[in-house]
C-alpha atoms as a PDB file:
ATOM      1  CA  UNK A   1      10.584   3.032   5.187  1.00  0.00           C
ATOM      2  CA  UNK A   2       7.774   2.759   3.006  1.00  0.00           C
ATOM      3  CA  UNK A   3       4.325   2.781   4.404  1.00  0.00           C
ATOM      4  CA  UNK A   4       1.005   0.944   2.682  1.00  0.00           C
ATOM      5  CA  UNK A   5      -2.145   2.631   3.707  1.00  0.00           C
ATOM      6  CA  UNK A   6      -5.985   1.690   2.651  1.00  0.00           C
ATOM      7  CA  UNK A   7      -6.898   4.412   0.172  1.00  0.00           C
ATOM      8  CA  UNK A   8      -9.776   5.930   2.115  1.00  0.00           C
ATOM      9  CA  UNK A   9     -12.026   6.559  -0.966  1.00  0.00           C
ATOM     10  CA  UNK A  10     -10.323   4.308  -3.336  1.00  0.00           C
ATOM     11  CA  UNK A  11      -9.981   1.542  -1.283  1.00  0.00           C
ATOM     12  CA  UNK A  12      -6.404   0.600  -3.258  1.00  0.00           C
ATOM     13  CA  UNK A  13      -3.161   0.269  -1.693  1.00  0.00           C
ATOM     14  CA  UNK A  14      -1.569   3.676  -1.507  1.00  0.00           C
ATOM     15  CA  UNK A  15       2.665   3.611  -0.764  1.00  0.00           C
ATOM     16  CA  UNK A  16       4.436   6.410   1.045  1.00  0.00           C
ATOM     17  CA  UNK A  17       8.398   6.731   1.649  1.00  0.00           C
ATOM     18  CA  UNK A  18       8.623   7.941   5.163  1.00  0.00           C
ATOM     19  CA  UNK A  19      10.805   9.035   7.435  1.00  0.00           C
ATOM     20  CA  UNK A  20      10.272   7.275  10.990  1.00  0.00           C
ATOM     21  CA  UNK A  21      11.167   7.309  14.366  1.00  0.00           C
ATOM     22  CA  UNK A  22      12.049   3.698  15.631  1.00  0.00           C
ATOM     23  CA  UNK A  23      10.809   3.165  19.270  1.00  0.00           C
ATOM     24  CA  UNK A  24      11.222  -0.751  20.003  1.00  0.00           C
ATOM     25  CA  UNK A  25       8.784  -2.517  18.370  1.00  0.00           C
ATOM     26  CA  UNK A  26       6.833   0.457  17.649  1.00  0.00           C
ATOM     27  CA  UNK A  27       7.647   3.127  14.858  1.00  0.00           C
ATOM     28  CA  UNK A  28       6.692   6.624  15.931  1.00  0.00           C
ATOM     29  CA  UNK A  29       5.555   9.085  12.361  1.00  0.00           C
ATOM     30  CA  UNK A  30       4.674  12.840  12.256  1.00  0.00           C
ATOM     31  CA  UNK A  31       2.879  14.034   9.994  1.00  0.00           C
ATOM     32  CA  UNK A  32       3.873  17.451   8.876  1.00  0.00           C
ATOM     33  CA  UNK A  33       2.834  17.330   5.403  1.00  0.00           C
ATOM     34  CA  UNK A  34       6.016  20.252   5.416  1.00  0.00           C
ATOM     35  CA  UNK A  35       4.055  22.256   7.545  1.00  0.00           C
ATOM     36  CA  UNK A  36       1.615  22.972   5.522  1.00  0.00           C
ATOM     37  CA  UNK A  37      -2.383  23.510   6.325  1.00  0.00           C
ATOM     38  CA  UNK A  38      -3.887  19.945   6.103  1.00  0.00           C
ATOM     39  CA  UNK A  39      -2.728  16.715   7.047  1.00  0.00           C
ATOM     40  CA  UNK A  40      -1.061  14.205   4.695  1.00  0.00           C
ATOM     41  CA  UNK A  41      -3.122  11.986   2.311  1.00  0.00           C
ATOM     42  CA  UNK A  42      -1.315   8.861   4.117  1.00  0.00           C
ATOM     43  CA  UNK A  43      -2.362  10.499   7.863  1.00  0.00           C
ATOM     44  CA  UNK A  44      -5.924  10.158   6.442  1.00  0.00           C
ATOM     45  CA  UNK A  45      -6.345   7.140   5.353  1.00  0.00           C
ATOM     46  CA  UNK A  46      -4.417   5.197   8.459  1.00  0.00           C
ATOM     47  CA  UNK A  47      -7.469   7.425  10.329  1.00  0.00           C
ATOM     48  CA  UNK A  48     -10.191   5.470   8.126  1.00  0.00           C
ATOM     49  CA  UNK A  49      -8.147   2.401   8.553  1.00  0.00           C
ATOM     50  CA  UNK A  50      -5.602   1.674  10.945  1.00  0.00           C
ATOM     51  CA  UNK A  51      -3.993  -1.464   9.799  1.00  0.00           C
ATOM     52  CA  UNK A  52      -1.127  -0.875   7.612  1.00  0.00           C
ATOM     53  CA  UNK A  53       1.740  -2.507   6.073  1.00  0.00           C
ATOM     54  CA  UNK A  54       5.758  -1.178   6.923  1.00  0.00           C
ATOM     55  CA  UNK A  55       8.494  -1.939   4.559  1.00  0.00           C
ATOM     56  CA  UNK A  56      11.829  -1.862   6.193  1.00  0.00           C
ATOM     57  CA  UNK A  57      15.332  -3.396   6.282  1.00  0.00           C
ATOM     58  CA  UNK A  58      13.809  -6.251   3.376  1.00  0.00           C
ATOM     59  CA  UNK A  59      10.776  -7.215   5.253  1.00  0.00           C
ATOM     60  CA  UNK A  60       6.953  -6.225   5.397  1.00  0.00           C
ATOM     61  CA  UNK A  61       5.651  -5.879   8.663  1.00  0.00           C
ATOM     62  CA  UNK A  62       2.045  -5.379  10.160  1.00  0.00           C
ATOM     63  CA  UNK A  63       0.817  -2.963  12.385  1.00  0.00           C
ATOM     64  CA  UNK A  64      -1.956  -1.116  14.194  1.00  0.00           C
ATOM     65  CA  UNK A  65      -1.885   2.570  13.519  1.00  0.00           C
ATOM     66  CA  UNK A  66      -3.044   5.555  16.727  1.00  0.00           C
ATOM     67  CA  UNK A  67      -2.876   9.049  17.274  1.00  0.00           C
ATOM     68  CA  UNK A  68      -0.431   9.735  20.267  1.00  0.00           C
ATOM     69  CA  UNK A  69      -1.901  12.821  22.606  1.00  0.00           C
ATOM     70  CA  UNK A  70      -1.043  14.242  25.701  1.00  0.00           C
ATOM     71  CA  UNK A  71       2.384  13.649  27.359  1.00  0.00           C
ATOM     72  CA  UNK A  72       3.166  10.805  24.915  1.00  0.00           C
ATOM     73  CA  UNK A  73       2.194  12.980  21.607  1.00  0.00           C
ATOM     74  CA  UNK A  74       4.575  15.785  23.009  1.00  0.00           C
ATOM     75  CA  UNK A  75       7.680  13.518  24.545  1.00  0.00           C
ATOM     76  CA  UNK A  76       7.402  11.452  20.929  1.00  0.00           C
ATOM     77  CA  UNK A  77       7.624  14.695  18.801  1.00  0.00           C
ATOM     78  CA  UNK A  78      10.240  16.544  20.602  1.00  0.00           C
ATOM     79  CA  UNK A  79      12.350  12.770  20.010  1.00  0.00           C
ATOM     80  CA  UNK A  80      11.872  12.797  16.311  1.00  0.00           C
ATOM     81  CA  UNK A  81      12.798  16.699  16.135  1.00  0.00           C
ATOM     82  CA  UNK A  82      15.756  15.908  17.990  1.00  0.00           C
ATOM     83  CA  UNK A  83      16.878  13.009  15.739  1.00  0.00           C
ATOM     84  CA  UNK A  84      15.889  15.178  12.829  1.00  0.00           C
ATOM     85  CA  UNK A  85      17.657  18.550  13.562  1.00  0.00           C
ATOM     86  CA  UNK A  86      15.015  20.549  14.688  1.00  0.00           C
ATOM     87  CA  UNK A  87      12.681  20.218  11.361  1.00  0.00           C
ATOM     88  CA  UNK A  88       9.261  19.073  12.915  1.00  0.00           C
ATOM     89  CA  UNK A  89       9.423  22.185  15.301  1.00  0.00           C
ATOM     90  CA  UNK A  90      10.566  24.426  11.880  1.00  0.00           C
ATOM     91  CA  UNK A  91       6.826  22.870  10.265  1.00  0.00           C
ATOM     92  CA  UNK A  92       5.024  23.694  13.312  1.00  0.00           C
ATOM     93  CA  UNK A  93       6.305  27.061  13.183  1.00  0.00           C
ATOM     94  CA  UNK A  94       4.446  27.302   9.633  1.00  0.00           C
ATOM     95  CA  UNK A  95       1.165  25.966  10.715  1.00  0.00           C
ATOM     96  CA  UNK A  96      -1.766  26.871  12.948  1.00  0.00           C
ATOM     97  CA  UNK A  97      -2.819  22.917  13.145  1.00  0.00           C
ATOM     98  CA  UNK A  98      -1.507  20.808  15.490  1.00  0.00           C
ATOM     99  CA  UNK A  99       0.578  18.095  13.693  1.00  0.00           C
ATOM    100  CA  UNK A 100      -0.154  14.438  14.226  1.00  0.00           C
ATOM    101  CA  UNK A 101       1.966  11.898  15.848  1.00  0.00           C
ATOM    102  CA  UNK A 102       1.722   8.611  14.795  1.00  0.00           C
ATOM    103  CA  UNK A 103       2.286   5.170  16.567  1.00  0.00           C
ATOM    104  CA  UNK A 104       2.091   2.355  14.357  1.00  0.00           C
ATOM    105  CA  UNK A 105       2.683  -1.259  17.006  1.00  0.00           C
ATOM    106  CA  UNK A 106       2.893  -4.415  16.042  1.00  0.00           C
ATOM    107  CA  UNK A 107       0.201  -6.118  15.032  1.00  0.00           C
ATOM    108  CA  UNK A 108      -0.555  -9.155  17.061  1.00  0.00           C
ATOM    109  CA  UNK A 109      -0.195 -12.734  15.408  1.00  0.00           C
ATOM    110  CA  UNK A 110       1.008 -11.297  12.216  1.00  0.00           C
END
């Protein structure tokens, strides 16, 4: 999917290509950034501003961006991992930070 955040200095449209968990109407990200020491540009800027943009299967779709914690942040994770053999837990591995897990849901009336 590709993802259109607010560029948190620019203020432009900024596009990722993303890899995403599909939960219902939600889509579930993590952001790795490969396990490296900082979070993703794209992380940052949904921070600044949560509203985004999703491009998938021919259509753009809105949505409200959050920061799963707890029980959800951990249950979400180990699900992607598992649907993506084990990689997120590999980038983990690499980093002291804890890596973000992202639920973007539907925006309402969009």
């Amino acid at each position: 999917m590709i993802l259109e955040t607010t560029g948190r200095r620019s203020g432009l449209a900024r596009r990722v290509v993303l890899t995403y968990l599909p939960d219902g109407p939600r889509i579930v990200l993590i952001a790795s950034n490969y396990g490296r020491a900082g979070n993703p540009s794209w992380y940052e800027n949904l921070v600044a501003e949560p509203h985004v943009s999703v491009f998938r299967r021919g259509r753009r779709e809105r949505h409200v961006a959050r920061i799963a914690t707890g029980t959800e942040r951990d249950e979400l994770l180990r699900r992607a991992d598992e649907a993506n053999f084990g990689v997120y837990a590999a980038y983990s591995r690499r980093t002291a930070r804890e890596i973000p897990v992202v639920v973007l849901d539907p925006e309402l009336g969009a």
